[in-house]
C-alpha atoms as a PDB file:
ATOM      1  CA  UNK A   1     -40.921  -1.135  22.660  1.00  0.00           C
ATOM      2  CA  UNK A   2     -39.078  -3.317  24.724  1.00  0.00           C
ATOM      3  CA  UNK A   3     -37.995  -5.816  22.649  1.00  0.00           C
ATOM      4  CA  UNK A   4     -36.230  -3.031  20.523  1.00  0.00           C
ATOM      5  CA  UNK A   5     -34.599  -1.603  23.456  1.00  0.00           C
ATOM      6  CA  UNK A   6     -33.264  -5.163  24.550  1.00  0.00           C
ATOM      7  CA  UNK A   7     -31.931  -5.741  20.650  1.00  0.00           C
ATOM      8  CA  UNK A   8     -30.492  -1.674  21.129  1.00  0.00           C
ATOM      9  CA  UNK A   9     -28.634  -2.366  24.540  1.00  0.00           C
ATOM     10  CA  UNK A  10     -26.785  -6.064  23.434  1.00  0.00           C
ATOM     11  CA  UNK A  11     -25.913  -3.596  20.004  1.00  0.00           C
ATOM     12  CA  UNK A  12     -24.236  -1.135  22.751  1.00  0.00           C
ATOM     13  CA  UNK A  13     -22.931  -4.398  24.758  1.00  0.00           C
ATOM     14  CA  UNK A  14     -21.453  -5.676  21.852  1.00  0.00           C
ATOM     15  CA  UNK A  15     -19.523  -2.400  20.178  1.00  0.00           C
ATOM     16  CA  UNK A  16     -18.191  -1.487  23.734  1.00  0.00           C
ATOM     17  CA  UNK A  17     -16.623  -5.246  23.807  1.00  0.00           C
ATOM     18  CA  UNK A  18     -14.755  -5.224  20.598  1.00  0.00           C
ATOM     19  CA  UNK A  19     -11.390  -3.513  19.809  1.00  0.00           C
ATOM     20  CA  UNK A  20     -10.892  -0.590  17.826  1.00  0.00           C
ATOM     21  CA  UNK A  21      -9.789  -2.565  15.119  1.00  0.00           C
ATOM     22  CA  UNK A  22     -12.761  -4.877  15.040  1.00  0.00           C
ATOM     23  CA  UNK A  23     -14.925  -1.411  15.195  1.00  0.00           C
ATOM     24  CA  UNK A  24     -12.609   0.207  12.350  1.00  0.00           C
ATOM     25  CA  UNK A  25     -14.084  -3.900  10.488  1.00  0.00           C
ATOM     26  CA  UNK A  26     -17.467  -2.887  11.656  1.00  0.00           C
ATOM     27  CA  UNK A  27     -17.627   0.807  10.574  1.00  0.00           C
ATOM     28  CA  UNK A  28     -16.494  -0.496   6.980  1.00  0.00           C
ATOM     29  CA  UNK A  29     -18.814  -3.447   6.462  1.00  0.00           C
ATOM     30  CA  UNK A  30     -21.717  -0.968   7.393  1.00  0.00           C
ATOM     31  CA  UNK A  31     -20.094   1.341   4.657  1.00  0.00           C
ATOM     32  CA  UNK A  32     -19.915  -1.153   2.346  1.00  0.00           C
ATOM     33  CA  UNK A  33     -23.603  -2.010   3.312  1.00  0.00           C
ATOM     34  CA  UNK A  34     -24.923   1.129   3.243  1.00  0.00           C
ATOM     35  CA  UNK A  35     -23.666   1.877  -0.127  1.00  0.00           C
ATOM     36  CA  UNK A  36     -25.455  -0.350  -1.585  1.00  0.00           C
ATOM     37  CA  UNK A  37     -28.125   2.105  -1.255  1.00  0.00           C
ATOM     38  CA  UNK A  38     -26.413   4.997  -3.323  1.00  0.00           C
ATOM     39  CA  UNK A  39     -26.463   5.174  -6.986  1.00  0.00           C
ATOM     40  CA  UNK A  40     -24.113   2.631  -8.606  1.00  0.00           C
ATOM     41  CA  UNK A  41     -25.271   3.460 -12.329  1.00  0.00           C
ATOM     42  CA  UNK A  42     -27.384   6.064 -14.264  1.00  0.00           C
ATOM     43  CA  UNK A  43     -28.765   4.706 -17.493  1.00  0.00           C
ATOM     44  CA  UNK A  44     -29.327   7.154 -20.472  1.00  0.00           C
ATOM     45  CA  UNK A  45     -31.060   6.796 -23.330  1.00  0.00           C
ATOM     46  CA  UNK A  46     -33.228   8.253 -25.878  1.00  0.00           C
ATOM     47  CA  UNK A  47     -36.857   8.541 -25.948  1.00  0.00           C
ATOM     48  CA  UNK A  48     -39.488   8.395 -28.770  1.00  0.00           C
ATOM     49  CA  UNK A  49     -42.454   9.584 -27.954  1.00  0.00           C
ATOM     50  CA  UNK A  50     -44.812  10.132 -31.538  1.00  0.00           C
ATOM     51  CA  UNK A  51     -42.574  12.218 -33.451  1.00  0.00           C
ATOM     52  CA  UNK A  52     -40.014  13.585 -30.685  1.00  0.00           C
ATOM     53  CA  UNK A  53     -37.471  12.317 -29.214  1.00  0.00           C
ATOM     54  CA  UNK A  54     -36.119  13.558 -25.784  1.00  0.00           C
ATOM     55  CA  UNK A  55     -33.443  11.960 -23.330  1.00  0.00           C
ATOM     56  CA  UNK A  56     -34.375   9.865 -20.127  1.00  0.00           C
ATOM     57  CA  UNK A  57     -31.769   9.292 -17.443  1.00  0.00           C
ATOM     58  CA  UNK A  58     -32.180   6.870 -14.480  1.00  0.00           C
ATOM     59  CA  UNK A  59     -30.212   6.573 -11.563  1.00  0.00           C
ATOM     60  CA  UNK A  60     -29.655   2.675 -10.245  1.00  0.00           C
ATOM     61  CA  UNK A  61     -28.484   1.721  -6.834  1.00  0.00           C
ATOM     62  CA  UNK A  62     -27.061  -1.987  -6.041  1.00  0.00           C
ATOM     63  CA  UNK A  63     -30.172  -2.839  -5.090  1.00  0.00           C
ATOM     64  CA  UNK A  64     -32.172  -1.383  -8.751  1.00  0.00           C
ATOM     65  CA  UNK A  65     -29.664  -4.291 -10.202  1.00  0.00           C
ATOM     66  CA  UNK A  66     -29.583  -6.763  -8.043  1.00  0.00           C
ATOM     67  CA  UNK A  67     -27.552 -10.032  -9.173  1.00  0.00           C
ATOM     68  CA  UNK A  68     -25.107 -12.277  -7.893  1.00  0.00           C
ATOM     69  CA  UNK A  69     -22.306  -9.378  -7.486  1.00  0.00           C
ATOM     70  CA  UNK A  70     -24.865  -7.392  -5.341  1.00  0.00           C
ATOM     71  CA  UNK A  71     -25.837 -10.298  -3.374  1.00  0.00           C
ATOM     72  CA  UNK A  72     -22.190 -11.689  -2.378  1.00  0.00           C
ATOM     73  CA  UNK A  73     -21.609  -7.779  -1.389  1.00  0.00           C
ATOM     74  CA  UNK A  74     -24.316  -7.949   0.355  1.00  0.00           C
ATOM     75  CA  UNK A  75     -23.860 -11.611   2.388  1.00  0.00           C
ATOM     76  CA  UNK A  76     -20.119 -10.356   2.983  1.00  0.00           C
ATOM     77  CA  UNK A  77     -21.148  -6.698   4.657  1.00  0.00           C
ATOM     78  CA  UNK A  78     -23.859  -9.110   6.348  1.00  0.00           C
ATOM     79  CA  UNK A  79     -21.690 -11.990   7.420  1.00  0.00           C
ATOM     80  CA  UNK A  80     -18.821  -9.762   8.911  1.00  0.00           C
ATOM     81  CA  UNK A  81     -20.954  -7.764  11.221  1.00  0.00           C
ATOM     82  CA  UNK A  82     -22.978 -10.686  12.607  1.00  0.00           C
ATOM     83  CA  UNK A  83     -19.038 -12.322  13.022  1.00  0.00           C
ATOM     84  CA  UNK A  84     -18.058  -9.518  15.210  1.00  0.00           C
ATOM     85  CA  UNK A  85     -21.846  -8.818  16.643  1.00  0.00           C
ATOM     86  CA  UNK A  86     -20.743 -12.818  17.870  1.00  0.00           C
ATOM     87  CA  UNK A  87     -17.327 -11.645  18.838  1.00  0.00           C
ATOM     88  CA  UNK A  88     -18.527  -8.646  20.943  1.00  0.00           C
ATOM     89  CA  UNK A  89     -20.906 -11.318  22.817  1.00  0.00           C
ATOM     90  CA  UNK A  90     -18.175 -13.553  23.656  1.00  0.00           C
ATOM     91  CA  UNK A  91     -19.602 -16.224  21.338  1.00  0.00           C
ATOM     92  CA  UNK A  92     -16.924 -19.030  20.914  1.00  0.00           C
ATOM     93  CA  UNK A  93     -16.322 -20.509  17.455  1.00  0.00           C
ATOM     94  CA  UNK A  94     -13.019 -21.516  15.479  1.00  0.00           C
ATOM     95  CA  UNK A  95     -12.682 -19.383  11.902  1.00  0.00           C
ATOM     96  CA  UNK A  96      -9.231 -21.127  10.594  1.00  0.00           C
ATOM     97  CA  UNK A  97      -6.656 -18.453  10.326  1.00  0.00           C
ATOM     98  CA  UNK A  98      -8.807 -16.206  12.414  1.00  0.00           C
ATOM     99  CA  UNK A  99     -11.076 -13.522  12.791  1.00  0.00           C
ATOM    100  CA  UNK A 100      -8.281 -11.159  10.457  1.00  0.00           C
ATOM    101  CA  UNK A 101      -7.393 -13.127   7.809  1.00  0.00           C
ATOM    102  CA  UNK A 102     -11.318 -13.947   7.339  1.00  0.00           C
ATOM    103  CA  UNK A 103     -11.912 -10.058   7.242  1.00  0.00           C
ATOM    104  CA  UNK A 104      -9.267  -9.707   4.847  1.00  0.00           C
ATOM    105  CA  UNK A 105     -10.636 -12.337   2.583  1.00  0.00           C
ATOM    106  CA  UNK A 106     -13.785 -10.857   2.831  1.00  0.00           C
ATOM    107  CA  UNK A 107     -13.087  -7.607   1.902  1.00  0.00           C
ATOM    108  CA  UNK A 108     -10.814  -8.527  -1.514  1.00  0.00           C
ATOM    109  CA  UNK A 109     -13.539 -10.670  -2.419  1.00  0.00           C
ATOM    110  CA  UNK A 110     -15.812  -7.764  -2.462  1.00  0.00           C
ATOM    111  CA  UNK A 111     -13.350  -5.659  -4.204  1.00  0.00           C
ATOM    112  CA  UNK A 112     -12.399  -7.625  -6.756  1.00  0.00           C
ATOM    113  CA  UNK A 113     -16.684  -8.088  -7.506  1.00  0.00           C
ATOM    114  CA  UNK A 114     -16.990  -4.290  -7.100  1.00  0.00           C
ATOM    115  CA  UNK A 115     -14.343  -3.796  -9.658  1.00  0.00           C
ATOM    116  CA  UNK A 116     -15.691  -6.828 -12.023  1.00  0.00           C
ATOM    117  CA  UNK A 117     -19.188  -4.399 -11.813  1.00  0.00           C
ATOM    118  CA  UNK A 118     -16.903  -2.155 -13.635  1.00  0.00           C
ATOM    119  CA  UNK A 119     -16.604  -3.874 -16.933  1.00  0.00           C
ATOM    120  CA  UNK A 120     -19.893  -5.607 -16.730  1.00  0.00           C
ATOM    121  CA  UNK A 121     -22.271  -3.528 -16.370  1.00  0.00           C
ATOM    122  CA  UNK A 122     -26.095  -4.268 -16.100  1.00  0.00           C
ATOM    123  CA  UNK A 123     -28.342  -4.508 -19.324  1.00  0.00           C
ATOM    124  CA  UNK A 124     -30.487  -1.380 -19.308  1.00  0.00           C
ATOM    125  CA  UNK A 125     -33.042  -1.917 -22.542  1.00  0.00           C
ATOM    126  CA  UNK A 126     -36.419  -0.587 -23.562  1.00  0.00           C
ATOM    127  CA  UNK A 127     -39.079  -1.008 -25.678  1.00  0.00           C
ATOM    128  CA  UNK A 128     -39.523   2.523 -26.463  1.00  0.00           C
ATOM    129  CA  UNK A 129     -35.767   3.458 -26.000  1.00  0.00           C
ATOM    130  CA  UNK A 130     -33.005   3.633 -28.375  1.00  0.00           C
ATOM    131  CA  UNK A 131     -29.027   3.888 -27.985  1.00  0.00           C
ATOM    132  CA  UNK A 132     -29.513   2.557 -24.346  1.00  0.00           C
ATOM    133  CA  UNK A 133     -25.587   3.372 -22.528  1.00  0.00           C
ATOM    134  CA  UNK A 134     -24.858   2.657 -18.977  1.00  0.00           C
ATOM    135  CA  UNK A 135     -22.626   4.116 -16.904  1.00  0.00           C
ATOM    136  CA  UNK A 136     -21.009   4.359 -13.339  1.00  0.00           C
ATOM    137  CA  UNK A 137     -21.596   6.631 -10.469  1.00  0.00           C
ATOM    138  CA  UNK A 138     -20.254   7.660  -7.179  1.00  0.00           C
ATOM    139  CA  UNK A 139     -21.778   5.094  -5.011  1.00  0.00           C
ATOM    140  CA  UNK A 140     -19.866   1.889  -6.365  1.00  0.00           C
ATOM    141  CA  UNK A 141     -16.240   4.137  -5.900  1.00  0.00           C
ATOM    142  CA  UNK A 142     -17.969   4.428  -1.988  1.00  0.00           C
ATOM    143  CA  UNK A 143     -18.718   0.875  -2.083  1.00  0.00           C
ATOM    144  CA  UNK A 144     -15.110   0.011  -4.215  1.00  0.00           C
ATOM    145  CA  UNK A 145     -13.830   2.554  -0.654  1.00  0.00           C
ATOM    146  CA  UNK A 146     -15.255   0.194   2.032  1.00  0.00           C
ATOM    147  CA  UNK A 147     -14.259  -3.041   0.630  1.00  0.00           C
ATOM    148  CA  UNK A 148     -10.920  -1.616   0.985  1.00  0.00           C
ATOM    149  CA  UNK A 149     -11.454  -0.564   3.976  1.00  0.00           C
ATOM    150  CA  UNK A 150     -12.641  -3.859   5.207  1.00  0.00           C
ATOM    151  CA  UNK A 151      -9.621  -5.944   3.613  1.00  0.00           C
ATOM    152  CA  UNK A 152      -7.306  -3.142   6.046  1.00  0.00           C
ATOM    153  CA  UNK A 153      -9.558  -3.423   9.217  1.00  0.00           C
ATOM    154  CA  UNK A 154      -8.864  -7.138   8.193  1.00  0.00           C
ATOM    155  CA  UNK A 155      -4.644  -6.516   8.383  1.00  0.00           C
ATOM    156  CA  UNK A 156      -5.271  -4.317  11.558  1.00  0.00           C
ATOM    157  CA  UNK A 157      -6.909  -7.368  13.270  1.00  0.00           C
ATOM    158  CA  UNK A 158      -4.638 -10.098  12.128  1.00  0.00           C
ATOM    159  CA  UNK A 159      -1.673  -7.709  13.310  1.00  0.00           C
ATOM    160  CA  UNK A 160      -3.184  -6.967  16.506  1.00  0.00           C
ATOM    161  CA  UNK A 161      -2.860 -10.943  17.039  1.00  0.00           C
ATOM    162  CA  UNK A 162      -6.548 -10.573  19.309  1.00  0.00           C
ATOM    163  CA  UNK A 163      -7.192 -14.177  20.453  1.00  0.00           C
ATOM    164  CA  UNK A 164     -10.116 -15.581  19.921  1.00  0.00           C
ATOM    165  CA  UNK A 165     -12.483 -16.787  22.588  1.00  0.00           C
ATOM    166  CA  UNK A 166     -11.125 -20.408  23.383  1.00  0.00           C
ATOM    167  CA  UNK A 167     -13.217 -23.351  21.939  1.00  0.00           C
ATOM    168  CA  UNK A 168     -15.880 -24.985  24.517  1.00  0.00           C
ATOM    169  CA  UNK A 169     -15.630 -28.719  24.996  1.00  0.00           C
END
């Protein structure tokens, strides 16, 4: 197909123009992206079914429970690769403070929802269920991991003081 090769070679184009620091940025927000595909929760709960009851347990990714959390998470991972997709072009735009201190920002703010996701959990209720409890699972620590990882690509690229591509007229 060769409109998928010509999207594939200005990917290549692109990753061989940035920095290692803006690839360490890039390698976490696809992290952070990705793991919104792993399980974030497992629900348990009990089931009747006529006179027996048995347990049920459900595994939810970020996706299963989407709400605003999962969607900032998601427009952050989203919005920092297109920024350095741009970068790796040579596009020219102003970000005030620059491309780091953005990143940084970028990667707290998905911390600090990761980490809200914690205490507020989604509802998980049934009909047929009783004693409903939700938990966490290994794919929001991944996720908690890559925000991190973002906010320190972030310090890497403010310290590495890369100028941006000067403003056209």
């Amino acid at each position: 197909m060769p409109g998928l090769e010509r999207v594939a070679d200005r990917l290549r184009r692109s990753w061989s123009w940035l920095g290692g620091e803006q690839r360490l940025a890039g390698l976490a927000a696809l992290g952070l992206f990705g793991s919104m595909f792993l399980p974030w929760y497992q629900t348990q709960a009990i089931s009747v079914s006529g006179a027996r009851l048995r347990p049920v347990a459900d595994k939810l990714t970020a996706f299963g429970v989407f709400s605003f959390v999962e969607a900032a998470v998601l427009l952050v991972a989203t919005a920092v690769l297109l920024l350095l997709f741009a970068r790796g072009e040579g596009r020219r735009f102003y970000l005030p403070g620059g491309d780091g201190p953005a990143i940084v920002a970028a990667g707290l703010w998905s911390a600090l929802l990761i980490a809200i996701r914690f205490f507020d959990k989604p509802d998980a209720s049934a009909a047929d269920r009783t004693a409903v409890t939700v938990g966490v699972q290994w794919g929001i620590f991944v996720a908690l991991a890559a925000a991190g990882a973002l906010a320190y690509a972030g310090t890497r690229m403010a310290a590495a003081h890369r100028p941006e591509p000067p403003r056209s007229p």
